[in-house]
Protein backbone atom coordinates (compact mmCIF):
# COMPACT_ATOMS: atom_id res chain seq x y z
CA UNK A 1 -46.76 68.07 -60.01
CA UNK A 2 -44.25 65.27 -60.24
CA UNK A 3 -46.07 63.74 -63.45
CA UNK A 4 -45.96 67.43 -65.20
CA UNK A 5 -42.22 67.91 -63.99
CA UNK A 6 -40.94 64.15 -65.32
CA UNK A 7 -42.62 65.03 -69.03
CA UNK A 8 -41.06 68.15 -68.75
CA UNK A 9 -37.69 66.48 -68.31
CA UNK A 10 -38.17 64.29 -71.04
CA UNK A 11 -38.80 67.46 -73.18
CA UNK A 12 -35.61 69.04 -72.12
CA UNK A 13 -33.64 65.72 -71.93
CA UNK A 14 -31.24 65.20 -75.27
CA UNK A 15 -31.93 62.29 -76.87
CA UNK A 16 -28.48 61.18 -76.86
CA UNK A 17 -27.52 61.33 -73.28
CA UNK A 18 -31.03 61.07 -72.14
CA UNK A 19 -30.16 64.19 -68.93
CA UNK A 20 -30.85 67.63 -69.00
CA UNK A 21 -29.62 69.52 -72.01
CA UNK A 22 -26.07 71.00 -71.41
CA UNK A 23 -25.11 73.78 -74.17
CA UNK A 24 -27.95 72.95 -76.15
CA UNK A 25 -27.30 73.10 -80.05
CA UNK A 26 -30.16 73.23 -82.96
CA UNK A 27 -29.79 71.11 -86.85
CA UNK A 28 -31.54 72.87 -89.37
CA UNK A 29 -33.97 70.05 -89.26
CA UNK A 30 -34.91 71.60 -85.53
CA UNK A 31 -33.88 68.77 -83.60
CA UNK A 32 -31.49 69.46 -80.37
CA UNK A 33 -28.46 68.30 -78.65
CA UNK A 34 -25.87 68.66 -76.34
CA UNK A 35 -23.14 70.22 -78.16
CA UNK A 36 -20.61 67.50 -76.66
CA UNK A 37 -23.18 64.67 -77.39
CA UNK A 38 -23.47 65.54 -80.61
CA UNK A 39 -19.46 66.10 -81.46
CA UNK A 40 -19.05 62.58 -80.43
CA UNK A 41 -21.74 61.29 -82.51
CA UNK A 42 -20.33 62.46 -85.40
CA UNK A 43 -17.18 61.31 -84.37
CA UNK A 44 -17.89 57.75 -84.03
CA UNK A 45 -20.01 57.65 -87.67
CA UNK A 46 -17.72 59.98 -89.43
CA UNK A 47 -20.60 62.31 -90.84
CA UNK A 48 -22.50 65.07 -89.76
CA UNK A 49 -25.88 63.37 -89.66
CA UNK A 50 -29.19 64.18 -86.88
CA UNK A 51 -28.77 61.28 -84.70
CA UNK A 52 -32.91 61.52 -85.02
CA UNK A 53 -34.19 61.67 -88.74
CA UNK A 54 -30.80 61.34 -90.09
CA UNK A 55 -30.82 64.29 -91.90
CA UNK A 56 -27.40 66.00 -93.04
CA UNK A 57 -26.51 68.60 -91.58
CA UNK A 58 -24.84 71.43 -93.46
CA UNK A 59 -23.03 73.63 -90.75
CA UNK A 60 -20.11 71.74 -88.73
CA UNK A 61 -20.37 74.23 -85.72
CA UNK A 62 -24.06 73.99 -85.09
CA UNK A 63 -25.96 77.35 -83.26
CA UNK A 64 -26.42 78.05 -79.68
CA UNK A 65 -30.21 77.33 -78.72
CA UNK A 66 -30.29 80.06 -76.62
CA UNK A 67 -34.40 79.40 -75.32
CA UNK A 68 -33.78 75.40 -74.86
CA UNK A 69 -30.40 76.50 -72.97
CA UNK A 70 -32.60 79.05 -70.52
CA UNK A 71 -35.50 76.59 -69.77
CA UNK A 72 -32.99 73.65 -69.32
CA UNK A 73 -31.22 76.19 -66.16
CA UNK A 74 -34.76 77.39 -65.04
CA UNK A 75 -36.09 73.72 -64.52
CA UNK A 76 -32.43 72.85 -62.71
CA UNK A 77 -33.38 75.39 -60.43
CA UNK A 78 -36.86 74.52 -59.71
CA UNK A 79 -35.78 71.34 -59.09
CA UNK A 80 -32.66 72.16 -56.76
CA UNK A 81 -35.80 74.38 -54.72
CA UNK A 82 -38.16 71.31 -54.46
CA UNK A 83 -35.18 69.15 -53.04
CA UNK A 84 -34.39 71.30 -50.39
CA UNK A 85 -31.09 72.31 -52.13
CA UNK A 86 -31.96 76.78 -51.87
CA UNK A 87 -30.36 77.87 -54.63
CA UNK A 88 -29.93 81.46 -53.18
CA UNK A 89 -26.61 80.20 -50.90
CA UNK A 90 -24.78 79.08 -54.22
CA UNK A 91 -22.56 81.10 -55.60
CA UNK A 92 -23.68 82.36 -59.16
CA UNK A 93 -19.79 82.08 -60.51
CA UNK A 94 -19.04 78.88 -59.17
CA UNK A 95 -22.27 77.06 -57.96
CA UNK A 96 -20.56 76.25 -54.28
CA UNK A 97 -22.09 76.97 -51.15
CA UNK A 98 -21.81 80.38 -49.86
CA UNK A 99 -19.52 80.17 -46.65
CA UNK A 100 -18.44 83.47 -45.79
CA UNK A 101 -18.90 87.24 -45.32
CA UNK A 102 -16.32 89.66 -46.99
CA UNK A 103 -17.01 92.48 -45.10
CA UNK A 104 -14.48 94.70 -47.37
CA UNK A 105 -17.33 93.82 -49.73
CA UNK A 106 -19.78 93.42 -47.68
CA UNK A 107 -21.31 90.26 -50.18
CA UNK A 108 -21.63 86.56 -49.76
CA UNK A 109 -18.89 84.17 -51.21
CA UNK A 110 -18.04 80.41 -51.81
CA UNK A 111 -14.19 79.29 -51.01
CA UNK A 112 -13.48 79.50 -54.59
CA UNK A 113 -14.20 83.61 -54.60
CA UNK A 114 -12.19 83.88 -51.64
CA UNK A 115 -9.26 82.21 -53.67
CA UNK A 116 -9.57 84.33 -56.71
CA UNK A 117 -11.09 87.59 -55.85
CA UNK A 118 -11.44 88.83 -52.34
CA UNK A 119 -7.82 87.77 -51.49
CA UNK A 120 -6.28 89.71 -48.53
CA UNK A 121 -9.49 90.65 -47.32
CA UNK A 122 -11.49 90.42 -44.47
CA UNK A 123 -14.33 88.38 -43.60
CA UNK A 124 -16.85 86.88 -40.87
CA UNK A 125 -18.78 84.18 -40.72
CA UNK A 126 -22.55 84.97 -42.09
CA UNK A 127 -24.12 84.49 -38.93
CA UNK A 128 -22.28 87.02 -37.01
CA UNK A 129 -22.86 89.52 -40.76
CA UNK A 130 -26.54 88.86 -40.16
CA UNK A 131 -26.82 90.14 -36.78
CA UNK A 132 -27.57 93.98 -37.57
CA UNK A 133 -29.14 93.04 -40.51
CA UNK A 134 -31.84 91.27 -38.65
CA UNK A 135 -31.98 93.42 -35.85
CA UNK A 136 -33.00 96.41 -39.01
CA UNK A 137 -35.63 93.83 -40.62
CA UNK A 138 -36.78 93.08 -37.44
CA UNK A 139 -37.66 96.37 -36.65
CA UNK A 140 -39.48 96.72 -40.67
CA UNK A 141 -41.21 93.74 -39.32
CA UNK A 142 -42.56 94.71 -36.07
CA UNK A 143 -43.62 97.85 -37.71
CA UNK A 144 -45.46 95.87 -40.25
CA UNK A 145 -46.99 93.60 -38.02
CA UNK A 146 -48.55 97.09 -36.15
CA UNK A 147 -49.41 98.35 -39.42
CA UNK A 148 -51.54 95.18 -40.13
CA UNK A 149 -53.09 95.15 -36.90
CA UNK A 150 -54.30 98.71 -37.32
CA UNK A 151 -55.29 98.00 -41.32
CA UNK A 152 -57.07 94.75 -39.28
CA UNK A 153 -59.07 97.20 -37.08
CA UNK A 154 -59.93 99.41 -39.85
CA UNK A 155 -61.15 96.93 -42.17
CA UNK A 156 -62.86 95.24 -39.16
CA UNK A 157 -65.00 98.85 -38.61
CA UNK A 158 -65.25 98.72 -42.66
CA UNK A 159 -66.76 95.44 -42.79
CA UNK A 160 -69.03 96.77 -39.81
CA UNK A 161 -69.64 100.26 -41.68
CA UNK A 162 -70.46 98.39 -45.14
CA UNK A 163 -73.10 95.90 -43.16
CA UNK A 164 -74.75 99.05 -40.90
CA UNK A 165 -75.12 101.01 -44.16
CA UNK A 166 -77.31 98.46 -46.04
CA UNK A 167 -78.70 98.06 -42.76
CA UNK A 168 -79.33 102.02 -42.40
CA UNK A 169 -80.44 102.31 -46.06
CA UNK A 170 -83.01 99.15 -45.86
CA UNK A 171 -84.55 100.61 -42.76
CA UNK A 172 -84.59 104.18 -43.88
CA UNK A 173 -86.51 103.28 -46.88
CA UNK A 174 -89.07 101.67 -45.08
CA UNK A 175 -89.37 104.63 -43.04
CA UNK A 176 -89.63 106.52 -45.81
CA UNK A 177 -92.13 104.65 -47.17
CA UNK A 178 -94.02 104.81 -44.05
CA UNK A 179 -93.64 108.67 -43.73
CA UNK A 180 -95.09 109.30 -46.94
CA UNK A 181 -97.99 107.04 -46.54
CA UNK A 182 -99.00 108.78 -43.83
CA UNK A 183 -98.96 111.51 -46.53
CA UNK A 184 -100.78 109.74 -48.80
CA UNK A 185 -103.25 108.92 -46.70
CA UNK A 186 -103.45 112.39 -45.46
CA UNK A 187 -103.97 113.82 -48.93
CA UNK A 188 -106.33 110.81 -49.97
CA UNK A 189 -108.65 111.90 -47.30
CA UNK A 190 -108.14 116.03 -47.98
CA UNK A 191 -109.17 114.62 -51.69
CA UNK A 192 -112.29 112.55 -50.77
CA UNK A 193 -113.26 115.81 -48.53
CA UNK A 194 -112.82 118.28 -51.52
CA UNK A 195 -114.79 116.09 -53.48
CA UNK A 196 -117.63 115.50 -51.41
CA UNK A 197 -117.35 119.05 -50.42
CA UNK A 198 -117.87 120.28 -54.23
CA UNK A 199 -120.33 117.22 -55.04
CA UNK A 200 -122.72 118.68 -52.34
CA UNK A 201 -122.57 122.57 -54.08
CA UNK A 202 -123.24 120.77 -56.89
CA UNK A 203 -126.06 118.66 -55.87
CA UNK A 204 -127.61 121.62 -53.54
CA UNK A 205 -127.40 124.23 -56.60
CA UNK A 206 -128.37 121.86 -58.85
CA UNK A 207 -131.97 121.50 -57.04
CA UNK A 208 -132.14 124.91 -57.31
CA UNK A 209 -131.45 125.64 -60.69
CA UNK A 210 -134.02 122.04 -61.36
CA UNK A 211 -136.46 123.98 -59.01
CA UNK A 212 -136.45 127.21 -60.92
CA UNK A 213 -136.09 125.51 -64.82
CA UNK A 214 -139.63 124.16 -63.56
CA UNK A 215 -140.93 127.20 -62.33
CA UNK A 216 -140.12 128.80 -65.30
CA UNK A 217 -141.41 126.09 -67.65
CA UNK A 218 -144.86 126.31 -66.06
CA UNK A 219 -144.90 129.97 -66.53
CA UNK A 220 -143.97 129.56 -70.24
CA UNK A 221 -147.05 126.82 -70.43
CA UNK A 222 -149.67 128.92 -68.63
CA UNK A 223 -148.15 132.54 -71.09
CA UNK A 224 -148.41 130.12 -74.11
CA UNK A 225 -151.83 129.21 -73.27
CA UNK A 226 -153.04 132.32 -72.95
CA UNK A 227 -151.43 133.79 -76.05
CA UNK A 228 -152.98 130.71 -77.94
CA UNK A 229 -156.31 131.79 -76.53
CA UNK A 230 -155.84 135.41 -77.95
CA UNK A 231 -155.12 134.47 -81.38
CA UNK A 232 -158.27 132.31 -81.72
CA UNK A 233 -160.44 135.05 -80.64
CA UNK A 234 -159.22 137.52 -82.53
CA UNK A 235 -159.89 135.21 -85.35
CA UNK A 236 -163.66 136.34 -84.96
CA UNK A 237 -165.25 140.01 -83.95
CA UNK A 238 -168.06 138.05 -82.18
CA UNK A 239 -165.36 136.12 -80.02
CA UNK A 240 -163.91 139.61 -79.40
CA UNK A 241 -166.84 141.36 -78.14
CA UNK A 242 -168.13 137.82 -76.73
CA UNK A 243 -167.23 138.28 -72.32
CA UNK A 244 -164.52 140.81 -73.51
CA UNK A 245 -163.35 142.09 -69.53
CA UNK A 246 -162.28 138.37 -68.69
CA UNK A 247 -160.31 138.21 -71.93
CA UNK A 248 -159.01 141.26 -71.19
CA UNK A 249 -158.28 140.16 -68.13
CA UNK A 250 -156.42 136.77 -69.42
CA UNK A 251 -154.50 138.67 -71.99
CA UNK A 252 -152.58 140.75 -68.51
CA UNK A 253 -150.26 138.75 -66.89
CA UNK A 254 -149.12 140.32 -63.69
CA UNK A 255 -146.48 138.49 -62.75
CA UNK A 256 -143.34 139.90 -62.48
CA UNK A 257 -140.01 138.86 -65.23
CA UNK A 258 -138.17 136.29 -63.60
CA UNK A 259 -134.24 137.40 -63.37
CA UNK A 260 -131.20 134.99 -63.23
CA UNK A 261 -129.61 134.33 -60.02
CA UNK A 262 -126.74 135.71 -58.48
CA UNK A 263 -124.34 132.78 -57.08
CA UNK A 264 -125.81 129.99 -59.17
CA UNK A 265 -123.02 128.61 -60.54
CA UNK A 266 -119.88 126.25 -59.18
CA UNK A 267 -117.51 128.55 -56.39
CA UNK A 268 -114.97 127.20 -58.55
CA UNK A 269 -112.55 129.60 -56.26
CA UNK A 270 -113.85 127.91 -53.24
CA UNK A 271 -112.83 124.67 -54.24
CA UNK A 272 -109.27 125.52 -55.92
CA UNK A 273 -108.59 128.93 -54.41
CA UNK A 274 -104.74 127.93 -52.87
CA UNK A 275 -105.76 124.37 -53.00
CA UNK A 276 -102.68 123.15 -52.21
CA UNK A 277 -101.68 126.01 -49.48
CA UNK A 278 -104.30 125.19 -47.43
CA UNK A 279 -104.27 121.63 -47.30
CA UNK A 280 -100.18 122.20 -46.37
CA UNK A 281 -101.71 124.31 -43.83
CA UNK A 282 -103.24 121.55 -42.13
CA UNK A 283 -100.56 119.36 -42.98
CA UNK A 284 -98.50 121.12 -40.53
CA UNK A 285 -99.73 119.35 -37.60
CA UNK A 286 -99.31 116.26 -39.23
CA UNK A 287 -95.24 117.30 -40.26
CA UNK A 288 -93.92 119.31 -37.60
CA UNK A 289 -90.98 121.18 -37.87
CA UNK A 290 -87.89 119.92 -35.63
CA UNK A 291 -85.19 122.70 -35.47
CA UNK A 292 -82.93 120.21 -34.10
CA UNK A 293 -82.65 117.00 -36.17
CA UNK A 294 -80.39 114.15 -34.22
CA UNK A 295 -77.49 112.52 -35.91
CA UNK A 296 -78.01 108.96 -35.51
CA UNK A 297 -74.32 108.58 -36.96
CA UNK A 298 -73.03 110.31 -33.77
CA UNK A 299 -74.93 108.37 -30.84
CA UNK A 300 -73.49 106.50 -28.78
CA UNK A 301 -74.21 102.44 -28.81
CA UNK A 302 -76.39 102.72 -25.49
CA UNK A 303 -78.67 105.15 -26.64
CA UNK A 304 -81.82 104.48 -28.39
CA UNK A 305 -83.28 107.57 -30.95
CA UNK A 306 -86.78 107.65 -32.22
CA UNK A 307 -87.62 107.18 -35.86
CA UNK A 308 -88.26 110.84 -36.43
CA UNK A 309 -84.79 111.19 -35.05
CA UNK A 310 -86.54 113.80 -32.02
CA UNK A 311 -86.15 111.92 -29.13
CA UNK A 312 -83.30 109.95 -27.34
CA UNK A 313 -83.28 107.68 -23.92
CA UNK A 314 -81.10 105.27 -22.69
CA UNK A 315 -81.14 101.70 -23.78
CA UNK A 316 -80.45 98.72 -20.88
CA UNK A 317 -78.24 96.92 -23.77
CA UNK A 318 -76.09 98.55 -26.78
CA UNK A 319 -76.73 98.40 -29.76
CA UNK A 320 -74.47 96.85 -32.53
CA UNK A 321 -73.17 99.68 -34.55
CA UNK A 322 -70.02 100.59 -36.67
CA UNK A 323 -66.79 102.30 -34.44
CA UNK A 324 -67.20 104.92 -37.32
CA UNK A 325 -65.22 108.48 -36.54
CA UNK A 326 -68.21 110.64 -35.84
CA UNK A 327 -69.66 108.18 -33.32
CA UNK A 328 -69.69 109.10 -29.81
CA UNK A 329 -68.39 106.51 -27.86
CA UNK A 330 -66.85 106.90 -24.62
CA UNK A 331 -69.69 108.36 -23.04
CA UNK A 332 -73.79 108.09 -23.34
CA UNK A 333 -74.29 111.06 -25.92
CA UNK A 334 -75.55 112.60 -29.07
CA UNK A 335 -75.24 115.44 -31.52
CA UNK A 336 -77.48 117.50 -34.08
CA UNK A 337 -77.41 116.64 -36.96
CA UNK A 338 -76.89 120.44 -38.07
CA UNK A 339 -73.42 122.95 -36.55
CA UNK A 340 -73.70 126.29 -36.38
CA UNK A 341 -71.19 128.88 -37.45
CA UNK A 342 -72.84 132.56 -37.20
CA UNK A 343 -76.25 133.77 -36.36
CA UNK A 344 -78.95 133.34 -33.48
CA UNK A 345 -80.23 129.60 -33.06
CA UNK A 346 -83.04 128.56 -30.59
CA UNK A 347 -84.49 124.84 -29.67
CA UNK A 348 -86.75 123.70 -26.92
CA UNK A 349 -85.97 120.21 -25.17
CA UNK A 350 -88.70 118.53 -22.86
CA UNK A 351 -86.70 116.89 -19.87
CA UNK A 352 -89.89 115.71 -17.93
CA UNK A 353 -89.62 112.71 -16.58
CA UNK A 354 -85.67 112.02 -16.62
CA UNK A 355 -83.58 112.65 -13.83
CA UNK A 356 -79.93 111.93 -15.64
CA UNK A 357 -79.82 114.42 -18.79
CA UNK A 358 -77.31 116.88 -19.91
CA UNK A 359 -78.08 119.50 -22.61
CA UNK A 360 -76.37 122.02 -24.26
CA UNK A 361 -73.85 122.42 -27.25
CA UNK A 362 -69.91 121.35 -28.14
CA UNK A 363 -67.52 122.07 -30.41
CA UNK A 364 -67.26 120.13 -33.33
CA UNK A 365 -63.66 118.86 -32.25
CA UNK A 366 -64.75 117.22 -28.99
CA UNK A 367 -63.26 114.37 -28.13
CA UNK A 368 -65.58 111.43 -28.98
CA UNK A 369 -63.80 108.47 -27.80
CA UNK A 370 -62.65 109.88 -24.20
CA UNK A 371 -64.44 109.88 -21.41
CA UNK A 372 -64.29 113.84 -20.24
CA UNK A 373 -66.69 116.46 -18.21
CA UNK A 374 -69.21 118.64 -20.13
CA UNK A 375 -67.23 122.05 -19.34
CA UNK A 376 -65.68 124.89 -21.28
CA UNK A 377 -62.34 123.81 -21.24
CA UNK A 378 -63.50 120.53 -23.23
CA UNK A 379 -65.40 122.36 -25.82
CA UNK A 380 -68.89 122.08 -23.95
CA UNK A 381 -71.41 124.37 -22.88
CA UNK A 382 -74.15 122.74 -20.72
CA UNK A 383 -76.41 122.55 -18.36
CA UNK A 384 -77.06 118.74 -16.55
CA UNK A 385 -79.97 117.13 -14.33
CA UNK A 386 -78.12 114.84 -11.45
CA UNK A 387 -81.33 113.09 -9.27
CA UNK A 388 -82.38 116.11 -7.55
CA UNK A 389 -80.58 119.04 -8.62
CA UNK A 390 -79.35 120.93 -12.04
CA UNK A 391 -75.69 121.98 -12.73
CA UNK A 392 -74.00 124.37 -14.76
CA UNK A 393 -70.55 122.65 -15.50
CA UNK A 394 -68.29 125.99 -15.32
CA UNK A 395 -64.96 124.25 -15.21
CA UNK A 396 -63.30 120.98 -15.19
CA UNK A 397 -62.86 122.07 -10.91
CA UNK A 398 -66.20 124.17 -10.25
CA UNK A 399 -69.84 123.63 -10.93
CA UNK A 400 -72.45 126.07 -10.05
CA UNK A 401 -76.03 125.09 -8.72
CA UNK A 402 -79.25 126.21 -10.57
CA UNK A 403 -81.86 124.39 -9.06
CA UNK A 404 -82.34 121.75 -6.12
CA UNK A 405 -85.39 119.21 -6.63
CA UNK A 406 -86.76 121.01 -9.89
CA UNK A 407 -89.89 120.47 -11.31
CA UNK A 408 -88.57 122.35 -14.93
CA UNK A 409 -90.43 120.44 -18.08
CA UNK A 410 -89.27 122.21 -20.79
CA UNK A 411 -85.90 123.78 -21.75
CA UNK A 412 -85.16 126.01 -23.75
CA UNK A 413 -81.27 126.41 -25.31
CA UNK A 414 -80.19 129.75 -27.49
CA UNK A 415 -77.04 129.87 -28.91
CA UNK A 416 -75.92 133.64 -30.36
CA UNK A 417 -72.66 133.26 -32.34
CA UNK A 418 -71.90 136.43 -32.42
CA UNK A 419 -71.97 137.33 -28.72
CA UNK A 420 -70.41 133.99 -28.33
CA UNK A 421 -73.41 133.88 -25.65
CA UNK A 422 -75.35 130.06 -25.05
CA UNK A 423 -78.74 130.81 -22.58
CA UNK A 424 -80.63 128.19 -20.85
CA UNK A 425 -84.32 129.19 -19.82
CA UNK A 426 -87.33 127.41 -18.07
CA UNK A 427 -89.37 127.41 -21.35
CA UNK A 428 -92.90 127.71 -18.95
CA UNK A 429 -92.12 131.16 -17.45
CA UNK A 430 -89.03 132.13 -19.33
CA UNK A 431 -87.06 132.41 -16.24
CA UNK A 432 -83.32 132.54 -17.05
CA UNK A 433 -81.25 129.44 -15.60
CA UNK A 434 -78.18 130.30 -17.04
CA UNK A 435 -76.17 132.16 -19.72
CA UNK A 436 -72.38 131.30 -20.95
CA UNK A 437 -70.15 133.29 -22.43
CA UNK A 438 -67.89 131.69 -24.66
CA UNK A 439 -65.64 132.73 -27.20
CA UNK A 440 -66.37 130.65 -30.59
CA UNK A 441 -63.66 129.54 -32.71
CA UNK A 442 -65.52 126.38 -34.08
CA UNK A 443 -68.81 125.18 -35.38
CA UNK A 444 -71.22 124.21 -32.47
CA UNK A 445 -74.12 121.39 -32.48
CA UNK A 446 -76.38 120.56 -30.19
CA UNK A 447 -75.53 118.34 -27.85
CA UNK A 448 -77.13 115.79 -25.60
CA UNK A 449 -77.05 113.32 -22.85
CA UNK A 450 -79.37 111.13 -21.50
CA UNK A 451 -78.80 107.44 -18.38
CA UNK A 452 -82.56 107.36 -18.37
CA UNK A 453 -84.89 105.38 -19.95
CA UNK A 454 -86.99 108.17 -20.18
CA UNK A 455 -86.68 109.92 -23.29
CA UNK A 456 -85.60 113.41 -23.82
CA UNK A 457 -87.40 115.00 -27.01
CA UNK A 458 -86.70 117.84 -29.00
CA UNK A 459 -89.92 119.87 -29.02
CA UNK A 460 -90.95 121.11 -32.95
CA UNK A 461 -91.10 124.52 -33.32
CA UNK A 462 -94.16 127.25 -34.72
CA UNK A 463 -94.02 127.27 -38.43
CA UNK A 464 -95.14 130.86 -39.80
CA UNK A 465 -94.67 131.35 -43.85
CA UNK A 466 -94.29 135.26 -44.58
């Protein structure tokens, strides 16, 4: 830096004086002085020759050079910053220290201003001016100091959110990959089965057809042999009357006309008839049908979901996942991935095995990140396993007993919009457990809980295509 700024200087220096330019003038020959420099020059050697190449110049009031002038006073300045000398406390008229405060004003000035232009005003010293002034920035800066710490946080959960989702996307597509191999390999085998299955009507009625070609060929041998035997005899009246009952007996053949087959061919039907239906048909046990799908996006850090995204239990560690908006975090939970707005919706859970579950549906504006109880008031309607007995939360004060050391493995939840009505049944006998009545205003998912490590699964439901 100090090497660039001294051949700066030495650009900007006149060549007479050898300092800074001060009211630069330009020759016609384009060389530049100071204008006082340059007077004198021409002064002393009584001619108005460029001290440089000595050319005459023709004007005797040379111009302004208005650029040289404005880089000469933007280099001062540089230089007066890099020294330590901040050029914002001199005065721009005079180029004295700003002293004062003229609070008639209310701007800075040098002794000089005070002489010439602010005379019978009043004025403080700049410290004491400052005072509100920094209390005001000091508030813009406190509230941009909390506006960086919450940009901080967000771009912390960004850089969280952009890591998860290549995360997400790598392990979805391996999943993906995996789900449809298990399709492939499905179909593979259905195709190998069809194949062998038509190969084997094709080898079986082939035989048959083989069979009866040669059973017909050696009837057309033994007719052509008799008809050959005919036309030689009748070639002679002694052959004729020569053993004429067996001839006659030859020439009659009594078997009866052979007739084609019914069924011979390819059941071409058989084989293609809703091909594709009814290998979807048994596909189906292969691909159930989940009418609850859970959001992984929504679970909380403690729970761990299964790949098909049916099944939840609790996880001794958490996980390391993005603080994004829809996550659930203040309390071990999940939601469907699907809310409901209108119409009847039904879903079977299987709670066997865990003895810390909660299940039943909330509101879509929940809280998420506070800790609260799984009641009405909240925007939850559920039903929840404790040890040895199930709950109905009715209110954030009252709970209401359903069953004491159950033995209930399946659960079934109905929610009816329209009656604003959510049911909980023992899925086994159909026995009622209990029904809410709740007045929607919002859309409702499904909603559970689990501080188990056993799982609680969504159970797939009958698929029936009308």
């Amino acid at each position: 830096m100090t090497s660039s700024f001294s051949l700066l200087e030495e650009d900007l220096s006149c060549p007479i004086c050898c300092q800074i330019f001060k009211d630069p003038v330009i020759l016609s020959c384009s060389h530049s002085f100071c204008r006082t420099c340059l007077k004198q020059y021409w002064a002393v050697n009584l001619g108005r020759e460029c001290p440089v190449c000595r050319r005459r110049s023709s004007k005797e009031h040379p111009l302004l050079d208005l650029a040289l002038r404005s880089a000469c006073e933007s280099y001062s300045q540089q230089k007066k910053r890099d020294d330590g000398d901040p050029v914002g406390v001199l005065c721009s008229l005079h180029s004295e220290k700003l002293c004062l405060y003229c609070v008639d004003d209310k701007k800075l000035v040098c002794v000089q201003c005070v002489s010439q232009n602010h005379q019978n005003h009043h004025f403080c010293s700049i410290s004491k001016a400052a005072v509100p002034h920094k209390e005001k920035l000091q508030n813009h800066l406190r509230s941009l100091e909390r506006k960086l710490q919450v940009v901080k946080k967000i771009k912390d959960v960004s850089d969280k959110e952009a890591t998860h989702i290549t995360s997400q996307a790598m392990q979805t597509e391996r999943q993906i990959k995996e789900e449809f191999e298990k399709l492939h390999q499905f179909l593979r085998k259905e195709e190998e089965a069809s194949i062998v299955a038509l190969k084997k009507e094709e080898e079986e009625k082939s035989q048959r057809m083989k069979k009866k070609i040669k059973e017909l060929g050696n009837q057309i041998q033994d007719i052509s042999a008799r008809i050959r035997e005919l036309e030689e005899k009748l070639k002679d009246d002694a052959l004729v009357l020569q053993d004429f009952q067996r001839t006659c007996e030859r020439a009659q053949y009594t078997r009866s006309d052979p007739e084609l087959d019914s069924g011979a061919l390819i059941d071409v039907v058989k084989h293609l008839g809703n091909l594709r239906y009814r290998v979807w048909e048994k596909m189906k046990d292969l691909t159930p049908y989940f009418p609850v799908i859970l959001d992984p996006n929504t679970a909380n850090s403690s729970l761990i979901l299964s790949e098909d995204l049916s099944s939840l239990s609790c996880s001794s560690t958490n996980s390391l996942l993005p603080e994004n908006p829809e996550r659930i975090s203040a309390y071990s939970g999940v939601l469907g991935s699907e809310g409901f707005s209108s119409g009847t919706h039904s879903w079977e859970v299987d709670v066997e095995g865990n003895e810390m579950w909660i299940v039943g549906v909330a509101e879509e504006s929940a809280s998420r990140k506070e800790s609260h109880g799984a009641v009405p008031e909240n925007g939850f309607c559920c039903i929840w396993r404790n040890t040895d007995v199930i709950l109905a939360g009715i209110s954030k004060t009252s709970v209401q007993t359903l069953l004491t050391k159950p033995t209930i493995k399946r659960i079934r939840v109905t929610l009816t919009w329209e009656s604003g009505q959510v049911t909980f049944s023992n899925s086994d006998n159909n026995a009622n457990l209990h029904t809410f009545t709740y007045r929607f205003t919002k859309k409702m998912y499904p909603y559970f809980y689990s501080n188990s490590k056993s799982s609680l699964k969504v159970l797939p439901a009958h698929v029936s295509v009308k």
